[in-house]
N, C-alpha and C. Protein backbone atom coordinates (compact mmCIF):
# COMPACT_ATOMS: atom_id res chain seq x y z
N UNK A 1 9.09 -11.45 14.02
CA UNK A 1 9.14 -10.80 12.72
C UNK A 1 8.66 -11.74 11.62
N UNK A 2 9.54 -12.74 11.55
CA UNK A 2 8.86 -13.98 10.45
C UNK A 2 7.08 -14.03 10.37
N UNK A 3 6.48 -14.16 12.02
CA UNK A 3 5.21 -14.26 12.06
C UNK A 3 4.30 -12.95 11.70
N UNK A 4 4.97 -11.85 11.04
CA UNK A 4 3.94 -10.65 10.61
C UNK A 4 4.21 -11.10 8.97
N UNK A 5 6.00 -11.57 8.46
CA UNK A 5 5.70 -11.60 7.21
C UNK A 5 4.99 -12.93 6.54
N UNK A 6 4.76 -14.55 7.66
CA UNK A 6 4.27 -15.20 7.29
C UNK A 6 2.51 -14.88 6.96
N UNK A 7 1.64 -14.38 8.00
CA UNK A 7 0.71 -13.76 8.22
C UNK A 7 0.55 -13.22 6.84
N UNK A 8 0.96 -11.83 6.69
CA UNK A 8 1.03 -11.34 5.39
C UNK A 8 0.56 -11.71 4.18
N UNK A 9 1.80 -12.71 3.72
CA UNK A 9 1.58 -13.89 2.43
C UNK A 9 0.45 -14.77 2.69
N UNK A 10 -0.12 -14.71 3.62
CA UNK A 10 -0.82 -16.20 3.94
C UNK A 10 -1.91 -15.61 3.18
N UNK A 11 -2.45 -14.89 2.76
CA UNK A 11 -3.60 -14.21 2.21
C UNK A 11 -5.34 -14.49 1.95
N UNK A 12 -5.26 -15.11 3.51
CA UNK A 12 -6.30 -14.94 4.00
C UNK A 12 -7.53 -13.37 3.73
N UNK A 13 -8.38 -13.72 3.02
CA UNK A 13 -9.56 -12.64 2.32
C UNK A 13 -11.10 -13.67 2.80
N UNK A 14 -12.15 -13.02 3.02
CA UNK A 14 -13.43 -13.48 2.96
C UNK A 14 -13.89 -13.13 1.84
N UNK A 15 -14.72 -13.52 1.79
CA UNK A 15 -16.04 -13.61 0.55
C UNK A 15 -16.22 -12.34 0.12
N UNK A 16 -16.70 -11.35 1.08
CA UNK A 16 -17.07 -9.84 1.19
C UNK A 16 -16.21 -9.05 0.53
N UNK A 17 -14.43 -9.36 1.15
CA UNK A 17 -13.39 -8.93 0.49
C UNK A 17 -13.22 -9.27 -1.10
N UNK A 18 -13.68 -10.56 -1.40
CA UNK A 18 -12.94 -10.91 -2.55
C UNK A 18 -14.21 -10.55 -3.46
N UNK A 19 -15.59 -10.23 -3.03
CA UNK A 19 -16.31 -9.19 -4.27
C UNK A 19 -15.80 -7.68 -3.93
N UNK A 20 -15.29 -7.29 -3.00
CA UNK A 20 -14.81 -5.76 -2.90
C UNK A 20 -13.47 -6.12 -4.11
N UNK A 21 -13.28 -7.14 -4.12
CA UNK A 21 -11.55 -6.82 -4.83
C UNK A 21 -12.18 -6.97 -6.27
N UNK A 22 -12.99 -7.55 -6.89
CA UNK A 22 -13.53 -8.00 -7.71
C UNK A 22 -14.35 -6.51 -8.58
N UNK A 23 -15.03 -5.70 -8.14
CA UNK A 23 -15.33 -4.27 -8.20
C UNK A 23 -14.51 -3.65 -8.28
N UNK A 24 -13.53 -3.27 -7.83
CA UNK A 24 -12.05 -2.39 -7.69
C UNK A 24 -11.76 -2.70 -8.95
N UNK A 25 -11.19 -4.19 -8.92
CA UNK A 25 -10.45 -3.93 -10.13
C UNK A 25 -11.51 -3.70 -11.54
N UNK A 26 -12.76 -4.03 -11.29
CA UNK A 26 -13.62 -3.94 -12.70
C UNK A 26 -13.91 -3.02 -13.07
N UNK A 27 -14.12 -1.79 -12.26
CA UNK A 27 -14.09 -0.44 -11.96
C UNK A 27 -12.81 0.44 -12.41
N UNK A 28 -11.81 -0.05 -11.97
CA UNK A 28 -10.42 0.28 -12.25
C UNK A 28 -10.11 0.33 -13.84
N UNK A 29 -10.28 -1.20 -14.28
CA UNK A 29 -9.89 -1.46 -15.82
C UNK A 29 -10.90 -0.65 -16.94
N UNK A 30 -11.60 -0.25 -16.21
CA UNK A 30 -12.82 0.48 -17.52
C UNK A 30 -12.61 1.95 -17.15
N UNK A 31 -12.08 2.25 -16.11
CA UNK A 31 -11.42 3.67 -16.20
C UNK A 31 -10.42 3.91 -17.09
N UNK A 32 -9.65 2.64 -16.29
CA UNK A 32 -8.21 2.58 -16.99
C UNK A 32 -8.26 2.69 -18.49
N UNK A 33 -9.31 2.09 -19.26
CA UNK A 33 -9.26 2.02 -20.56
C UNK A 33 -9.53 3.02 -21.38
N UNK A 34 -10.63 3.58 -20.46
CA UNK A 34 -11.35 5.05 -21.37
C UNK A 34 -10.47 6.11 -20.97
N UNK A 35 -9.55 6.04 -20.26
CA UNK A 35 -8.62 7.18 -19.90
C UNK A 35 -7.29 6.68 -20.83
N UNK A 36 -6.50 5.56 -21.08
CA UNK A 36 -5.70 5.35 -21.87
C UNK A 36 -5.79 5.58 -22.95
N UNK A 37 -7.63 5.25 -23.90
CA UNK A 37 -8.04 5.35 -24.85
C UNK A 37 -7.87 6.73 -25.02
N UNK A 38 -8.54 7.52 -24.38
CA UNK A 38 -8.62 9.16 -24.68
C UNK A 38 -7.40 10.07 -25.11
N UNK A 39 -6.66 9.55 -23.71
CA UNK A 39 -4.76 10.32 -23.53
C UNK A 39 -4.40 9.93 -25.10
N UNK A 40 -4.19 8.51 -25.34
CA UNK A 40 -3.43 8.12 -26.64
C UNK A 40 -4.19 8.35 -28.22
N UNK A 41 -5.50 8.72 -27.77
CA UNK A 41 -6.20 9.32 -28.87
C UNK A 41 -5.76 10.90 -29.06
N UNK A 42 -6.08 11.33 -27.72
CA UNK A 42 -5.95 13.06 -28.28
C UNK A 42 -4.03 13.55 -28.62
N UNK A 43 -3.26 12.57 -27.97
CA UNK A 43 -1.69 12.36 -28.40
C UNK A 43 -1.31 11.67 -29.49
N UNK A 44 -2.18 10.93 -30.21
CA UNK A 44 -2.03 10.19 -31.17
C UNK A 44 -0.41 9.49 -30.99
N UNK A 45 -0.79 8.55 -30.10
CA UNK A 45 0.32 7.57 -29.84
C UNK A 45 -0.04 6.12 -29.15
N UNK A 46 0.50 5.56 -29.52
CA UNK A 46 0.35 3.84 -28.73
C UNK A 46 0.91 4.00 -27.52
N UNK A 47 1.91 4.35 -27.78
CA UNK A 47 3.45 4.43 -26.18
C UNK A 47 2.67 5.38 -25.22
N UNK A 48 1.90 6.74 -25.60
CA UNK A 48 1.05 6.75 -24.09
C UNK A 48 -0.33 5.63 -24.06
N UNK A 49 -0.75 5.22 -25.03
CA UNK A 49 -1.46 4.65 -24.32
C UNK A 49 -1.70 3.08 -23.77
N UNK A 50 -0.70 2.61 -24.20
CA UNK A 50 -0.39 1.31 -23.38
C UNK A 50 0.48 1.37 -22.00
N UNK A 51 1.29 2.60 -22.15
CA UNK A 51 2.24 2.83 -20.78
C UNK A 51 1.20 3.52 -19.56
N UNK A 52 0.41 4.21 -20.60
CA UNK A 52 -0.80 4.75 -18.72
C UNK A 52 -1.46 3.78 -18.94
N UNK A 53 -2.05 2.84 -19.62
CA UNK A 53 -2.82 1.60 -19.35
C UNK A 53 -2.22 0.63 -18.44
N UNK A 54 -0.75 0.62 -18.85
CA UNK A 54 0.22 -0.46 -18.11
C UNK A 54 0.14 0.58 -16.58
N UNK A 55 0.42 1.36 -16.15
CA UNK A 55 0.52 2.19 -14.89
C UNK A 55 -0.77 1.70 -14.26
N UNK A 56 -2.05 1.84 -14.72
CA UNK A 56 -3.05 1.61 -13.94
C UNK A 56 -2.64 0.10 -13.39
N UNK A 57 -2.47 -0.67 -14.06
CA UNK A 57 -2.59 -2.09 -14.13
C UNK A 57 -1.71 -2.23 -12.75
N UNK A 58 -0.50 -2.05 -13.11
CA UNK A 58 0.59 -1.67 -11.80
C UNK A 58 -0.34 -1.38 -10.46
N UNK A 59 -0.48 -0.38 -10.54
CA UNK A 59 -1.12 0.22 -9.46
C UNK A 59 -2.41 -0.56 -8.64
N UNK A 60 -3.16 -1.19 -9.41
CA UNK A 60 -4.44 -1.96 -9.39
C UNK A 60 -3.98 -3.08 -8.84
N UNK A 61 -2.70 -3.46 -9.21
CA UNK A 61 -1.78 -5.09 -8.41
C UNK A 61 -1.68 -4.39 -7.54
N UNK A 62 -1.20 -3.47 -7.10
CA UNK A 62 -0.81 -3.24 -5.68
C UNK A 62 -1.83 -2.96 -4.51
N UNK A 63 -2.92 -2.55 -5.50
CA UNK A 63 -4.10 -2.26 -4.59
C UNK A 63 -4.88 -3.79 -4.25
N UNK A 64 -4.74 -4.54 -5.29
CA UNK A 64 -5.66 -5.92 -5.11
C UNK A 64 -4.96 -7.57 -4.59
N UNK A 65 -4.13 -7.20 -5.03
CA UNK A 65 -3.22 -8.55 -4.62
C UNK A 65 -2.60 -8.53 -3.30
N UNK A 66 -2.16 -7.79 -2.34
CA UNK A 66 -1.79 -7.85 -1.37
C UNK A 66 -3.13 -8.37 -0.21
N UNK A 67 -2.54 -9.35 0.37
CA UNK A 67 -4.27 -9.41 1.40
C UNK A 67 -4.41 -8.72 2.39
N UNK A 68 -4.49 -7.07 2.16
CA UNK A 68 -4.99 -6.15 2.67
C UNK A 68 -5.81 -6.35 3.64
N UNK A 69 -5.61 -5.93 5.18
CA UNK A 69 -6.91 -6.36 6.19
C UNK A 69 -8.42 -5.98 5.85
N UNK A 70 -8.33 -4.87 4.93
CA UNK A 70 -9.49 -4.42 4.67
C UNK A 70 -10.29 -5.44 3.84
N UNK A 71 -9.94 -6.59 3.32
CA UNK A 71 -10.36 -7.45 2.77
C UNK A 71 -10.67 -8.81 3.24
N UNK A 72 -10.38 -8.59 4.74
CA UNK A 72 -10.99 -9.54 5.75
C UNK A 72 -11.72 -9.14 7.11
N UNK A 73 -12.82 -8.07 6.73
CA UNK A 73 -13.53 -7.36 7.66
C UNK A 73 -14.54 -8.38 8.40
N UNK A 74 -15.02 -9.22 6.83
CA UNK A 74 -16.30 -10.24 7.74
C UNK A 74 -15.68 -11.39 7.77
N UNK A 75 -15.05 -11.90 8.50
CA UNK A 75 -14.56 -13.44 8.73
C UNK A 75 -15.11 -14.72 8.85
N UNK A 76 -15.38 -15.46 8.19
CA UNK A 76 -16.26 -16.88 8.37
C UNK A 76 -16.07 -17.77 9.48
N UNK A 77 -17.64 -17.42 10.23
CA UNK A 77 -17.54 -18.03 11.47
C UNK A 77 -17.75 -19.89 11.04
N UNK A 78 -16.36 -20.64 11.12
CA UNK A 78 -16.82 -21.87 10.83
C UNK A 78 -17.61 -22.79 12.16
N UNK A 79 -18.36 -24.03 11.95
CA UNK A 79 -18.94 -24.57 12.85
C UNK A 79 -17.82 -25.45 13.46
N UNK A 80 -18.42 -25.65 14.58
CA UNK A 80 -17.04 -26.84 15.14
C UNK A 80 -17.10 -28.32 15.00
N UNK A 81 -16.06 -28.75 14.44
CA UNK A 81 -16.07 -29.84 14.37
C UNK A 81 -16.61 -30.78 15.00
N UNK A 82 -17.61 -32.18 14.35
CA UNK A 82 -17.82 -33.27 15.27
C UNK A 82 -16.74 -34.07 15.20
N UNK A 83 -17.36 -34.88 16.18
CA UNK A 83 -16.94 -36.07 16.34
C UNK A 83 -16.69 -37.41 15.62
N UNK A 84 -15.59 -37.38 14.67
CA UNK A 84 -15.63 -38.35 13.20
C UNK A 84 -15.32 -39.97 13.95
N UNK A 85 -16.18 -40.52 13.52
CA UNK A 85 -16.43 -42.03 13.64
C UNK A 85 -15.42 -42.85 12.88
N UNK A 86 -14.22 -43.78 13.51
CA UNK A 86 -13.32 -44.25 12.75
C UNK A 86 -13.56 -45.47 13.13
């Protein structure tokens, strides 16, 4: 059990993943904004529109910060070590 939740945290992502996470969220926040902007414009209020701004944000951590397997599809094949001369 320890070794699924160490795994987990260890948050191992490739390159591939971390421009997929990088899009998501850039994608995300400019939704997020023109939709907070709009709601709290046509409501004429701050409190909706920092609280659905704050919701996206929420939501966007949960989607991006966890190291989701889907964010380690291409794995970096490293070379193998030589032989270090001491």
């Amino acid at each position: 059990m320890s070794n699924i939740i160490q795994k987990l945290l260890e948050g191992k992502i490739d390159f591939e993943g971390q421009k997929l996470v990088e899009k998501i969220a850039r994608d995300t926040l400019i939704v997020a904004t023109l939709v907070s902007f709009i709601a709290g414009f046509a409501l004429q209020s701050l409190q909706v529109t920092f609280g659905l701004f704050a919701l996206f944000v929420v939501l966007l951590s949960i989607a991006v910060i966890p190291p989701w397997p889907m964010y380690n599809r291409h794995p970096v094949k490293w070379l193998p070590a030589k032989g270090t001369k001491t």
